[in-house]
PDB file of N, CA and C in Angstrom:
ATOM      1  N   UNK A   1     -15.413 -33.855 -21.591  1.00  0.00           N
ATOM      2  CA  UNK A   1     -15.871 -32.838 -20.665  1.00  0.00           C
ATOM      3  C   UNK A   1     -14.938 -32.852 -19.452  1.00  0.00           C
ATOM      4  N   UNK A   2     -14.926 -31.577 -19.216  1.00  0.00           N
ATOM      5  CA  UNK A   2     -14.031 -31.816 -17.996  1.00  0.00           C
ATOM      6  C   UNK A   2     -14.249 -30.269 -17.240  1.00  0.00           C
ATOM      7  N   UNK A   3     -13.815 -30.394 -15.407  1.00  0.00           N
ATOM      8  CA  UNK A   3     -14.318 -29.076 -14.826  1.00  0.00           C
ATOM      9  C   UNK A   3     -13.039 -29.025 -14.347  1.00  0.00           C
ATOM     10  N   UNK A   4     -11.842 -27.375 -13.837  1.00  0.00           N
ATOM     11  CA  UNK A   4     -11.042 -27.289 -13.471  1.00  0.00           C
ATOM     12  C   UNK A   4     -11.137 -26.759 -12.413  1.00  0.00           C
ATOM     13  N   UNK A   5     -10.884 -26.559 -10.537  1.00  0.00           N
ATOM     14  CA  UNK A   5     -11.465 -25.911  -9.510  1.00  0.00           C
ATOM     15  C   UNK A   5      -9.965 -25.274  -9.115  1.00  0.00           C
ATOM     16  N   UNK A   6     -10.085 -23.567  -8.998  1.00  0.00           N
ATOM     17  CA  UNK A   6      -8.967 -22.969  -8.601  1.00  0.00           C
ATOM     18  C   UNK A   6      -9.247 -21.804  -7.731  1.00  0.00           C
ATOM     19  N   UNK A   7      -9.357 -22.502  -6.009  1.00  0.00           N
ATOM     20  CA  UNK A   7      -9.314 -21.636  -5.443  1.00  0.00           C
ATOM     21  C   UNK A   7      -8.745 -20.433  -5.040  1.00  0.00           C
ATOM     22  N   UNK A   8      -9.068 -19.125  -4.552  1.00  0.00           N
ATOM     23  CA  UNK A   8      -8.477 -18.217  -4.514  1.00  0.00           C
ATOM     24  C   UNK A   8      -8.325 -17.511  -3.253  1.00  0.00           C
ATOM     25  N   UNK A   9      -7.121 -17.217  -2.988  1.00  0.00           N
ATOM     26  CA  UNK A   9      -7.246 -17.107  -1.182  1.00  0.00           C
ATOM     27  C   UNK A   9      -7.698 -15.885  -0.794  1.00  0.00           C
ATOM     28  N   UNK A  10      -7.661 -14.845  -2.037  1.00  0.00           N
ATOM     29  CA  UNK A  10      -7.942 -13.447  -1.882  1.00  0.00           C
ATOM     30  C   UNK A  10      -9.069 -13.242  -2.131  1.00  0.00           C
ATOM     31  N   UNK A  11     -10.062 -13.725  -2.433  1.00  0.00           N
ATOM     32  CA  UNK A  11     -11.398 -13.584  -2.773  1.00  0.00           C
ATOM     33  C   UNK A  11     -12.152 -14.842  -2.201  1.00  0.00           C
ATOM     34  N   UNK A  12     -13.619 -14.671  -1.848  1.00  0.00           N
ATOM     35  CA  UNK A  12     -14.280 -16.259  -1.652  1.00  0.00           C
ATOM     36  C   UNK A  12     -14.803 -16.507  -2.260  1.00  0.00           C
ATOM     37  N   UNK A  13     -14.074 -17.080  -3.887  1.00  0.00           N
ATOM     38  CA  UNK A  13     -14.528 -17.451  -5.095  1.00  0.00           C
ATOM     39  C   UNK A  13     -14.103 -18.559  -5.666  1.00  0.00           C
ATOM     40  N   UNK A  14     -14.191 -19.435  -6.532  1.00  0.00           N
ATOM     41  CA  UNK A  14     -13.409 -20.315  -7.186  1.00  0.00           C
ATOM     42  C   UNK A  14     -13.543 -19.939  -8.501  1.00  0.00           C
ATOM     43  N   UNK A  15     -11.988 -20.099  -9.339  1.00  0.00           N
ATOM     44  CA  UNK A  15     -12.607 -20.306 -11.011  1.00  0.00           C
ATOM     45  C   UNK A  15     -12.209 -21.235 -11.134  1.00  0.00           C
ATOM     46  N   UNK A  16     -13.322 -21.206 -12.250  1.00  0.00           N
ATOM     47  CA  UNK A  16     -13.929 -22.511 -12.327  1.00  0.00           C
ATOM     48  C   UNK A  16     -13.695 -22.874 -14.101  1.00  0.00           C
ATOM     49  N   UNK A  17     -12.992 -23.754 -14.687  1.00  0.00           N
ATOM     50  CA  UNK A  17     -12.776 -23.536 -15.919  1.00  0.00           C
ATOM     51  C   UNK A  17     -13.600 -24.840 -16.450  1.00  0.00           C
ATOM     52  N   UNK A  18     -14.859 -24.649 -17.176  1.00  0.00           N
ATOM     53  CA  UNK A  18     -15.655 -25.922 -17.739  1.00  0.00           C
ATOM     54  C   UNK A  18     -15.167 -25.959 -19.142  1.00  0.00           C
ATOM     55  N   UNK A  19     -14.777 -27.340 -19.435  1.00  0.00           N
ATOM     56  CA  UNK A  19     -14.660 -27.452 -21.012  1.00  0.00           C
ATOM     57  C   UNK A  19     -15.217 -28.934 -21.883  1.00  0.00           C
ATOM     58  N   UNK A  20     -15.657 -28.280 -22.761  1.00  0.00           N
ATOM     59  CA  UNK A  20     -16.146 -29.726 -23.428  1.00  0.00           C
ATOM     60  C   UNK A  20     -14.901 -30.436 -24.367  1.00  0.00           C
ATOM     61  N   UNK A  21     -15.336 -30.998 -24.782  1.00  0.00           N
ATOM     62  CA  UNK A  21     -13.794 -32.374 -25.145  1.00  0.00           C
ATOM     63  C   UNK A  21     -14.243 -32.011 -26.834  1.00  0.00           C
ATOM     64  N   UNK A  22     -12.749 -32.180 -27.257  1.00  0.00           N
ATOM     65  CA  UNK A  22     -12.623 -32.050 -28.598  1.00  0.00           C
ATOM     66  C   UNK A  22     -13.453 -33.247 -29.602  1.00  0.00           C
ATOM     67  N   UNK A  23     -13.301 -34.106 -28.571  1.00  0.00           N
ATOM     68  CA  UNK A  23     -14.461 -35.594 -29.268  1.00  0.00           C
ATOM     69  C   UNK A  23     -15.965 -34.784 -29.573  1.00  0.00           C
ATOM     70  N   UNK A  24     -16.467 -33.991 -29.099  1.00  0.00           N
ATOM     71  CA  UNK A  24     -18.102 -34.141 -28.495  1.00  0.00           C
ATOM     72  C   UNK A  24     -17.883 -32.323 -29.664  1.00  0.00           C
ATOM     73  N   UNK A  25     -16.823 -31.202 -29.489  1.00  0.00           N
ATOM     74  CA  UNK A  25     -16.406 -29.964 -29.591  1.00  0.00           C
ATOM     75  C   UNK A  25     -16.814 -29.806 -31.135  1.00  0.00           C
ATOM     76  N   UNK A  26     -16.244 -30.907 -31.606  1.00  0.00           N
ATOM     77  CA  UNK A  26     -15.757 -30.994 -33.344  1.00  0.00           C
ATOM     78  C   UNK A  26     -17.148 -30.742 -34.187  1.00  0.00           C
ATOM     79  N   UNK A  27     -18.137 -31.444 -33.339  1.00  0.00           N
ATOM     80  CA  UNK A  27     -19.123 -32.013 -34.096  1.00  0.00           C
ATOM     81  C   UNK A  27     -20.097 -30.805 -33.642  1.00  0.00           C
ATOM     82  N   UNK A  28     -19.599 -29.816 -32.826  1.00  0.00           N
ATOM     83  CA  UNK A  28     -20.770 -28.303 -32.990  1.00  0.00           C
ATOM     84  C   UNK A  28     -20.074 -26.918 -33.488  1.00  0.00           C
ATOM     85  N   UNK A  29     -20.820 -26.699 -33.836  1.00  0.00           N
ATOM     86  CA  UNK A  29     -20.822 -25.289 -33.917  1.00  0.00           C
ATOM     87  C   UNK A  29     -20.555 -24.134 -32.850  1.00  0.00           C
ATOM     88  N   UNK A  30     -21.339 -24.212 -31.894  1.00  0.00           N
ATOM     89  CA  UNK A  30     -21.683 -23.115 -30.707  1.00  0.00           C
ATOM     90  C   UNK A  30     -21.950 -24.338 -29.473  1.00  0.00           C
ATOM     91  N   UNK A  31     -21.383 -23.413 -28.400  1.00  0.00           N
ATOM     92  CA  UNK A  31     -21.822 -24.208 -27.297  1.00  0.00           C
ATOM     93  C   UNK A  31     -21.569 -22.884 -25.782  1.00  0.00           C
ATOM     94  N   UNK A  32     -22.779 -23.272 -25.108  1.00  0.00           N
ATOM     95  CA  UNK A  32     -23.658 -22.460 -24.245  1.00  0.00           C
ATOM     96  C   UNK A  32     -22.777 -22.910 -22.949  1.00  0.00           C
ATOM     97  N   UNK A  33     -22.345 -22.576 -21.732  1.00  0.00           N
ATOM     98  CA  UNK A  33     -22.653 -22.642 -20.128  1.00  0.00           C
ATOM     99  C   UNK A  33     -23.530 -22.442 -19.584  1.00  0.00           C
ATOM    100  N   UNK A  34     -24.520 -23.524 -19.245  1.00  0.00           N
ATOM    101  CA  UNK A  34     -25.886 -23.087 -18.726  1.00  0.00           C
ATOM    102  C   UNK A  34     -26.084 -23.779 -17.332  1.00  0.00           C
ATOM    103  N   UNK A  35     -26.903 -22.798 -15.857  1.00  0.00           N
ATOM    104  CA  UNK A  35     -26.625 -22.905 -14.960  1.00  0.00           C
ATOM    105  C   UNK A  35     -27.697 -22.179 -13.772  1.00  0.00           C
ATOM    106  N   UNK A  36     -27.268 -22.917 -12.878  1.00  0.00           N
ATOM    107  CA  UNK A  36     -28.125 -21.827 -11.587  1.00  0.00           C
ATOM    108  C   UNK A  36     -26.921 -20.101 -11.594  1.00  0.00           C
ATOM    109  N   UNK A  37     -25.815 -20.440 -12.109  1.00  0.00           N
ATOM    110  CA  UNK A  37     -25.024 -19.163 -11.444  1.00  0.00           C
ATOM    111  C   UNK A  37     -25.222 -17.844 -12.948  1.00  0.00           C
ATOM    112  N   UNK A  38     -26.233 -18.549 -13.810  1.00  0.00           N
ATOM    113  CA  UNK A  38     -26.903 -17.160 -15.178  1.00  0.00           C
ATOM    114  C   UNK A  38     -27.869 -17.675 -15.034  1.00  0.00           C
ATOM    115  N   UNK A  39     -28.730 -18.010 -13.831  1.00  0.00           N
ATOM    116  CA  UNK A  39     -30.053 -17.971 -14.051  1.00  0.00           C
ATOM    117  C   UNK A  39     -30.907 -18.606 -15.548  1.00  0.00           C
ATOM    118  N   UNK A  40     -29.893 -20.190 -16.180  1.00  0.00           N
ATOM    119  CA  UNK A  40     -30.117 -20.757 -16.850  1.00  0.00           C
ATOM    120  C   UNK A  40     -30.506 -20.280 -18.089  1.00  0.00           C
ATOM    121  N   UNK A  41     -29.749 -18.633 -18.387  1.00  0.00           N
ATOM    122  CA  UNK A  41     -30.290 -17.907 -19.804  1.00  0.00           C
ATOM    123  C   UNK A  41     -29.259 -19.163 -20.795  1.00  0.00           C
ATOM    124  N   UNK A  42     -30.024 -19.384 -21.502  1.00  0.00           N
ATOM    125  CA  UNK A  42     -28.987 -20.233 -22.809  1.00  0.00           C
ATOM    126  C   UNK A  42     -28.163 -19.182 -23.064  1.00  0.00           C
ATOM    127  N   UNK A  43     -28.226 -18.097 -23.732  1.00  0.00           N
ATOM    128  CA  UNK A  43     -26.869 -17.300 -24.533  1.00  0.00           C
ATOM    129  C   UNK A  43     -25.794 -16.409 -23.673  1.00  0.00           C
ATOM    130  N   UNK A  44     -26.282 -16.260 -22.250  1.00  0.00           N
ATOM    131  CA  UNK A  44     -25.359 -15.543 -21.616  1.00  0.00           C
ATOM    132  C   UNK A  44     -24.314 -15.832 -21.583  1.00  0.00           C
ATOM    133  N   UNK A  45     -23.703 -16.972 -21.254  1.00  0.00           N
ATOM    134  CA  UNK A  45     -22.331 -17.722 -21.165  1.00  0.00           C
ATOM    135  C   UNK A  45     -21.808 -18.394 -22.098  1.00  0.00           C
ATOM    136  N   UNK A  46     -21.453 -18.017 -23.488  1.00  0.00           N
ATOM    137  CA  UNK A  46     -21.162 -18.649 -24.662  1.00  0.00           C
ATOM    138  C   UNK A  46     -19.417 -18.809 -24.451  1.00  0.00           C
ATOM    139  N   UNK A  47     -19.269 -20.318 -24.801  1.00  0.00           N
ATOM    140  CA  UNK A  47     -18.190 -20.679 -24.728  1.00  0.00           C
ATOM    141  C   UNK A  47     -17.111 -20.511 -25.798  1.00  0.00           C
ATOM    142  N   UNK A  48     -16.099 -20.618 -25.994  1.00  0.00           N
ATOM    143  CA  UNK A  48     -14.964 -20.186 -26.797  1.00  0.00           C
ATOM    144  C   UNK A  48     -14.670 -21.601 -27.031  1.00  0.00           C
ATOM    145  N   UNK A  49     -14.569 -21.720 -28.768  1.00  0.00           N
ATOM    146  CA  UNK A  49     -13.982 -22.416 -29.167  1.00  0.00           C
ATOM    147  C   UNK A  49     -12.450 -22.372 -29.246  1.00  0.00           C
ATOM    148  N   UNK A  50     -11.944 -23.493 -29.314  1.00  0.00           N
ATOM    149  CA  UNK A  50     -10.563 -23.715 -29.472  1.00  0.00           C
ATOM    150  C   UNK A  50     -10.197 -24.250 -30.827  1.00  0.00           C
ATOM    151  N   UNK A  51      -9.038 -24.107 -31.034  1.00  0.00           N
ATOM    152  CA  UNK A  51      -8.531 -24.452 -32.335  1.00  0.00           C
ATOM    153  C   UNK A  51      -8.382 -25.879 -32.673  1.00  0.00           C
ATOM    154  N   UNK A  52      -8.550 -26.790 -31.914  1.00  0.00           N
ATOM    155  CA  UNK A  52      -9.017 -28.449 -32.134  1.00  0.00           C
ATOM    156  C   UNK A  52      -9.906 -28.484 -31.479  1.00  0.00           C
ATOM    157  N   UNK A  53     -11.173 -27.979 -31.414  1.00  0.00           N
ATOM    158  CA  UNK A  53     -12.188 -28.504 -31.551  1.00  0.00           C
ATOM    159  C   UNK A  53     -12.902 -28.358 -30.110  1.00  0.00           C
ATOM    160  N   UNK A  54     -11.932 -28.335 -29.185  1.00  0.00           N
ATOM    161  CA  UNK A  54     -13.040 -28.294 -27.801  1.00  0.00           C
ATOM    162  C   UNK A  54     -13.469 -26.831 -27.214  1.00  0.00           C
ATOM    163  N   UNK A  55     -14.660 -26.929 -26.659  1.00  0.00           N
ATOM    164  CA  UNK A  55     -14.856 -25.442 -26.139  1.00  0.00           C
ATOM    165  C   UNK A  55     -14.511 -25.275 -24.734  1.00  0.00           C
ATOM    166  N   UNK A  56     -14.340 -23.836 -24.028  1.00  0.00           N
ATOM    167  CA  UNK A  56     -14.300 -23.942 -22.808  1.00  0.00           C
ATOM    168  C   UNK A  56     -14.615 -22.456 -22.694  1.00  0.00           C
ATOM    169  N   UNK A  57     -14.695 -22.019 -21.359  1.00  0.00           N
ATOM    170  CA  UNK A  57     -15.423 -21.006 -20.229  1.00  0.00           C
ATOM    171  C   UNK A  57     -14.970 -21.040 -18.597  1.00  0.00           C
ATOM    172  N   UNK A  58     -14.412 -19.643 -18.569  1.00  0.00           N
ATOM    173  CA  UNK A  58     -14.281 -19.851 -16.931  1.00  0.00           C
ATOM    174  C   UNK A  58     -15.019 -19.001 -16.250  1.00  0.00           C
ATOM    175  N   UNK A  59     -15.075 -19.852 -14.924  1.00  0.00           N
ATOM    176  CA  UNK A  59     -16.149 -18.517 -14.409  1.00  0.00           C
ATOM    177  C   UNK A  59     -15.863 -18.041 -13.184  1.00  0.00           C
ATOM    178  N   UNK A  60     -15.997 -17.131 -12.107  1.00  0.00           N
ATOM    179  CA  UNK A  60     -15.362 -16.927 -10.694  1.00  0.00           C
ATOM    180  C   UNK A  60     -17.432 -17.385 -10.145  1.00  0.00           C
ATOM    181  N   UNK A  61     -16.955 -18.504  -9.083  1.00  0.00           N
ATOM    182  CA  UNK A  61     -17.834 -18.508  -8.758  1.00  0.00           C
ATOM    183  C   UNK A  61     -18.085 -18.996  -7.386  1.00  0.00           C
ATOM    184  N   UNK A  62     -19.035 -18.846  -5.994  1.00  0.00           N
ATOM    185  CA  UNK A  62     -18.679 -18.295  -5.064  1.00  0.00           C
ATOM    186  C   UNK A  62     -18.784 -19.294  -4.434  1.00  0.00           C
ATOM    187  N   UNK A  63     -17.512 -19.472  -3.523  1.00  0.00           N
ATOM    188  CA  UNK A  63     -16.980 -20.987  -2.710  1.00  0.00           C
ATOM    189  C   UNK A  63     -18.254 -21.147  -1.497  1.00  0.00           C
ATOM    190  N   UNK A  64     -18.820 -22.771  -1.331  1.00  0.00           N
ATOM    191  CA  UNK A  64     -19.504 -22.895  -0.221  1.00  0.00           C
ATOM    192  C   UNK A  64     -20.756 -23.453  -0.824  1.00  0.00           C
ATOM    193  N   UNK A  65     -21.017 -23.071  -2.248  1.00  0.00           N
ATOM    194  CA  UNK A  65     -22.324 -23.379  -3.168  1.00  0.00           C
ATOM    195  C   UNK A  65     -21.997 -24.802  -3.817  1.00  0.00           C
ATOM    196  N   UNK A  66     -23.344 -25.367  -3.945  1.00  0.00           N
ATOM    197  CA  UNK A  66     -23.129 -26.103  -5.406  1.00  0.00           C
ATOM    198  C   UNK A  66     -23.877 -25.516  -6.673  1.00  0.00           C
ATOM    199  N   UNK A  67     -23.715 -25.808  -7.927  1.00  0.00           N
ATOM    200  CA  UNK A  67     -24.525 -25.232  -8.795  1.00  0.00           C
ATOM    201  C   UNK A  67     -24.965 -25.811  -9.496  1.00  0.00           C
ATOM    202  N   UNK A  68     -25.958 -26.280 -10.242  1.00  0.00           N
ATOM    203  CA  UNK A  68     -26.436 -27.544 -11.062  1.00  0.00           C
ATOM    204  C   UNK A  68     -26.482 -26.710 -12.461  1.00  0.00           C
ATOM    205  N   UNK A  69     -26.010 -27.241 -13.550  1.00  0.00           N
ATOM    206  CA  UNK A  69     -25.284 -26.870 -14.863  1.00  0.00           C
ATOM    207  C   UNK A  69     -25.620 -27.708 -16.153  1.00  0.00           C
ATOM    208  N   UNK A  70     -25.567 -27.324 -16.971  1.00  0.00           N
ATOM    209  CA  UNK A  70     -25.388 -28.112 -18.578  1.00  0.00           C
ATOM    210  C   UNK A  70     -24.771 -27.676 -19.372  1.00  0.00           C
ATOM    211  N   UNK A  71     -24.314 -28.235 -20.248  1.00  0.00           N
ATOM    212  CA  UNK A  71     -24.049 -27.518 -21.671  1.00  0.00           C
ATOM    213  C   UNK A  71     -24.686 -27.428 -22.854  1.00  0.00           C
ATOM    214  N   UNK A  72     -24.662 -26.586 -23.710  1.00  0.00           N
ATOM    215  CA  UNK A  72     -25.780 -26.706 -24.987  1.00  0.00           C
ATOM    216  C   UNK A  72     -24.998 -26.422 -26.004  1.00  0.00           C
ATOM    217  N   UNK A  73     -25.225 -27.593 -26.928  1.00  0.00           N
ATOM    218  CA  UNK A  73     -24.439 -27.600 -27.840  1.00  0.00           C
ATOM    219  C   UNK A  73     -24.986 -26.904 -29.126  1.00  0.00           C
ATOM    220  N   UNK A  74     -24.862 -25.957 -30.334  1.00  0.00           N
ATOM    221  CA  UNK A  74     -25.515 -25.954 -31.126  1.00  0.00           C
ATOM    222  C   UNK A  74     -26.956 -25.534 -31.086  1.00  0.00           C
ATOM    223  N   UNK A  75     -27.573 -24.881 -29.484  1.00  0.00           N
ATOM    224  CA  UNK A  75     -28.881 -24.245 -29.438  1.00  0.00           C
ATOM    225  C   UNK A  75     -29.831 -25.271 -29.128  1.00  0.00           C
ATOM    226  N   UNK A  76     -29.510 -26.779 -28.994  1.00  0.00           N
ATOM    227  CA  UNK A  76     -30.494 -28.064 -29.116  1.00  0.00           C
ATOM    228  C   UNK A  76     -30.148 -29.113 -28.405  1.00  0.00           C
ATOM    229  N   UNK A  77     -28.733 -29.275 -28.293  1.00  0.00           N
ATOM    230  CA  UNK A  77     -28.303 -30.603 -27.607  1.00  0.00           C
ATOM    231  C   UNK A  77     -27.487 -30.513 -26.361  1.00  0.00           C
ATOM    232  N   UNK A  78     -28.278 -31.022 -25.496  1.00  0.00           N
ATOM    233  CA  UNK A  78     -28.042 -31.058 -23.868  1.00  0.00           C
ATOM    234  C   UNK A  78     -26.959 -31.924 -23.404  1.00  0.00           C
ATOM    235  N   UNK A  79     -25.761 -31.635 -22.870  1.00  0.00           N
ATOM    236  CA  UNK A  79     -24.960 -32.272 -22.755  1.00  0.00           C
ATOM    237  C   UNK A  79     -24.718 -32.222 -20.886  1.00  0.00           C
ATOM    238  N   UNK A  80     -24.372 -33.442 -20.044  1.00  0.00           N
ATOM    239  CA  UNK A  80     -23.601 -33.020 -19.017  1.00  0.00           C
ATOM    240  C   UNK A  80     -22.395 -33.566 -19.073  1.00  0.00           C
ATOM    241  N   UNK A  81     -21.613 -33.132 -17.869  1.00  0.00           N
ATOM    242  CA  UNK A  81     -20.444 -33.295 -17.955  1.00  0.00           C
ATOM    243  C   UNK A  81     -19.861 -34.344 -16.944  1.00  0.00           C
ATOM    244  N   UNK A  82     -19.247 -35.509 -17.221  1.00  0.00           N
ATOM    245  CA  UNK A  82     -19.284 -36.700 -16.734  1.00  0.00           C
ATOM    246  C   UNK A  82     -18.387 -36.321 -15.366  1.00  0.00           C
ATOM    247  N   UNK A  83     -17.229 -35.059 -15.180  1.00  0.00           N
ATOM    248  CA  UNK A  83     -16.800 -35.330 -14.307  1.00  0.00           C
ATOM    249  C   UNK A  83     -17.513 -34.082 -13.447  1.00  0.00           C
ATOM    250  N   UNK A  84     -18.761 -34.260 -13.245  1.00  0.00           N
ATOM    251  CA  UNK A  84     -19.256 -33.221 -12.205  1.00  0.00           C
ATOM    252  C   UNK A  84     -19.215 -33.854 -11.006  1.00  0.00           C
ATOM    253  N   UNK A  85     -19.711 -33.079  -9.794  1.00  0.00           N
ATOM    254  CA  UNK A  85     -19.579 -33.877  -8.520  1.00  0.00           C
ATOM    255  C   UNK A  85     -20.881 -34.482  -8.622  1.00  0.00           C
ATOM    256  N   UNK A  86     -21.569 -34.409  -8.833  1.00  0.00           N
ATOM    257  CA  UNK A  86     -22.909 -35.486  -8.785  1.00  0.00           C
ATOM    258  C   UNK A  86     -24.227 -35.121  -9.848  1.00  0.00           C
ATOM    259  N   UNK A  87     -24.735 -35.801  -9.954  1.00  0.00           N
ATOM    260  CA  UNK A  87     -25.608 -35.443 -10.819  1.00  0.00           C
ATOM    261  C   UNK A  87     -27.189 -35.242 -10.020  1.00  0.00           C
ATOM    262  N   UNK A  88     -28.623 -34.512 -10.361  1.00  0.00           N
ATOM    263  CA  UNK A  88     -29.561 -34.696  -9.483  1.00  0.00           C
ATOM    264  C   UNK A  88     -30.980 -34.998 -10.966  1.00  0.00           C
ATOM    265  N   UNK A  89     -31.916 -34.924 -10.755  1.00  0.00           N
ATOM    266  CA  UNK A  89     -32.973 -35.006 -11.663  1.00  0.00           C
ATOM    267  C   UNK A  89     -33.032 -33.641 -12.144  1.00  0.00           C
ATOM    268  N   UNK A  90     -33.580 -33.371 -13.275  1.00  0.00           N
ATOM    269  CA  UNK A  90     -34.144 -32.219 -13.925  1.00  0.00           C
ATOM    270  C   UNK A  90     -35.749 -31.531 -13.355  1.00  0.00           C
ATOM    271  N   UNK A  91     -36.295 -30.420 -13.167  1.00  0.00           N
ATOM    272  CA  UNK A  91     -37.736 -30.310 -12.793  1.00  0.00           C
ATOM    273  C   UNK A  91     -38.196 -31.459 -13.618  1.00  0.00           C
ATOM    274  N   UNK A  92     -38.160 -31.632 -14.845  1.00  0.00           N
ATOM    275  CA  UNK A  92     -38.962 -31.742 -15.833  1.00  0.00           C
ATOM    276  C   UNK A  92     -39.033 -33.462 -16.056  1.00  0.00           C
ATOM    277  N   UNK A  93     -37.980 -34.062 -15.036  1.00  0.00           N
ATOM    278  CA  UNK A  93     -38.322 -35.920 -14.719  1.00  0.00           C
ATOM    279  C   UNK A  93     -37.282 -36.380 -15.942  1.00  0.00           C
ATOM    280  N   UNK A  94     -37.084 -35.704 -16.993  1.00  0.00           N
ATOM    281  CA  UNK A  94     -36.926 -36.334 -18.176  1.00  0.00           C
ATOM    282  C   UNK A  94     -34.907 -36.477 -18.258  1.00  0.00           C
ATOM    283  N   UNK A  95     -34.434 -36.083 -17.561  1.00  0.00           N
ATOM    284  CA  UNK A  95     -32.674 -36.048 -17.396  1.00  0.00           C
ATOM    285  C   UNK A  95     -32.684 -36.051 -16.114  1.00  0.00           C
ATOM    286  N   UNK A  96     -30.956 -35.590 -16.506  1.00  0.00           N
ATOM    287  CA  UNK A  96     -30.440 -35.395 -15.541  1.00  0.00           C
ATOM    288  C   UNK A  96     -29.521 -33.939 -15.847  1.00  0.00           C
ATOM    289  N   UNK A  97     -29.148 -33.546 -13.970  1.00  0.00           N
ATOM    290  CA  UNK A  97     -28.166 -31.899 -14.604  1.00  0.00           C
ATOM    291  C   UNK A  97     -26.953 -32.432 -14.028  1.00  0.00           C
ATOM    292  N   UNK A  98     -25.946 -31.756 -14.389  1.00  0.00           N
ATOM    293  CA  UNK A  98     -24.614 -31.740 -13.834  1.00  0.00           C
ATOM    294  C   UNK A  98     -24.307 -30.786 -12.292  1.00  0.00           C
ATOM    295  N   UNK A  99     -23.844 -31.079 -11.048  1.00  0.00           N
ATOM    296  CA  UNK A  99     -23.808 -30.445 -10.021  1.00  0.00           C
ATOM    297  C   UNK A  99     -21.851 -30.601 -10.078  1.00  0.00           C
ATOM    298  N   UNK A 100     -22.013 -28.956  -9.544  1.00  0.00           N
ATOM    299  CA  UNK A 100     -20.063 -28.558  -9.183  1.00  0.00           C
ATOM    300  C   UNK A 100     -20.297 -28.026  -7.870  1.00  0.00           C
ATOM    301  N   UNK A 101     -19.948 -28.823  -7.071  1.00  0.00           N
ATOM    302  CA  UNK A 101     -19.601 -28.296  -5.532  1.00  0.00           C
ATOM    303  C   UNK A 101     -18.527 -27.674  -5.016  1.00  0.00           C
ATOM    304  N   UNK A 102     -18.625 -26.083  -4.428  1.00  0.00           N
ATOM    305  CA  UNK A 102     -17.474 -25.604  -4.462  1.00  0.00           C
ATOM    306  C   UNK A 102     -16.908 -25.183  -3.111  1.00  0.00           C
TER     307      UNK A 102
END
């Protein structure tokens, strides 16, 4: 897993390129961007596979925020992403989410 931050001087946005690792990539099928910035719909942000195996997604998203995030692998399996800026609890007690501070 990994997050890429590319600010932009002409806009007050960052893109933001999230990708999952060809280790974790191989072994799904489909994999989701899920987030405060889509209102946590699972299918809105479907990621693009790559040709070895890892997925990725970029997104323009607006400098000054943080956003707390996951990935979904396959419709079922909750993944975060180890290099987020911090991690916080889930409502639900039972995880944790991934936070990108921008």
């Amino acid at each position: 897993m990994s997050i890429k931050k590319q600010y932009l001087k002409s806009k007050p946005v960052c893109k933001v390129t999230f990708r999952v690792s060809e280790e974790i990539g191989k072994a799904a099928g489909t994999a989701h961007l899920v987030g405060e910035f889509n209102n946590w719909d699972f299918f809105s942000t479907p990621m693009k596979k790559l040709k070895k195996g890892a997925f990725t997604a970029t997104l323009n998203l607006e400098k000054g925020r943080a956003y707390q995030f996951r990935y979904l692998l396959d419709k079922r399996n909750w993944q975060n992403d180890g290099d987020a800026d911090r991690f916080v609890p889930t409502p639900f007690g039972d995880s944790e989410n991934s936070v990108i501070a921008l």
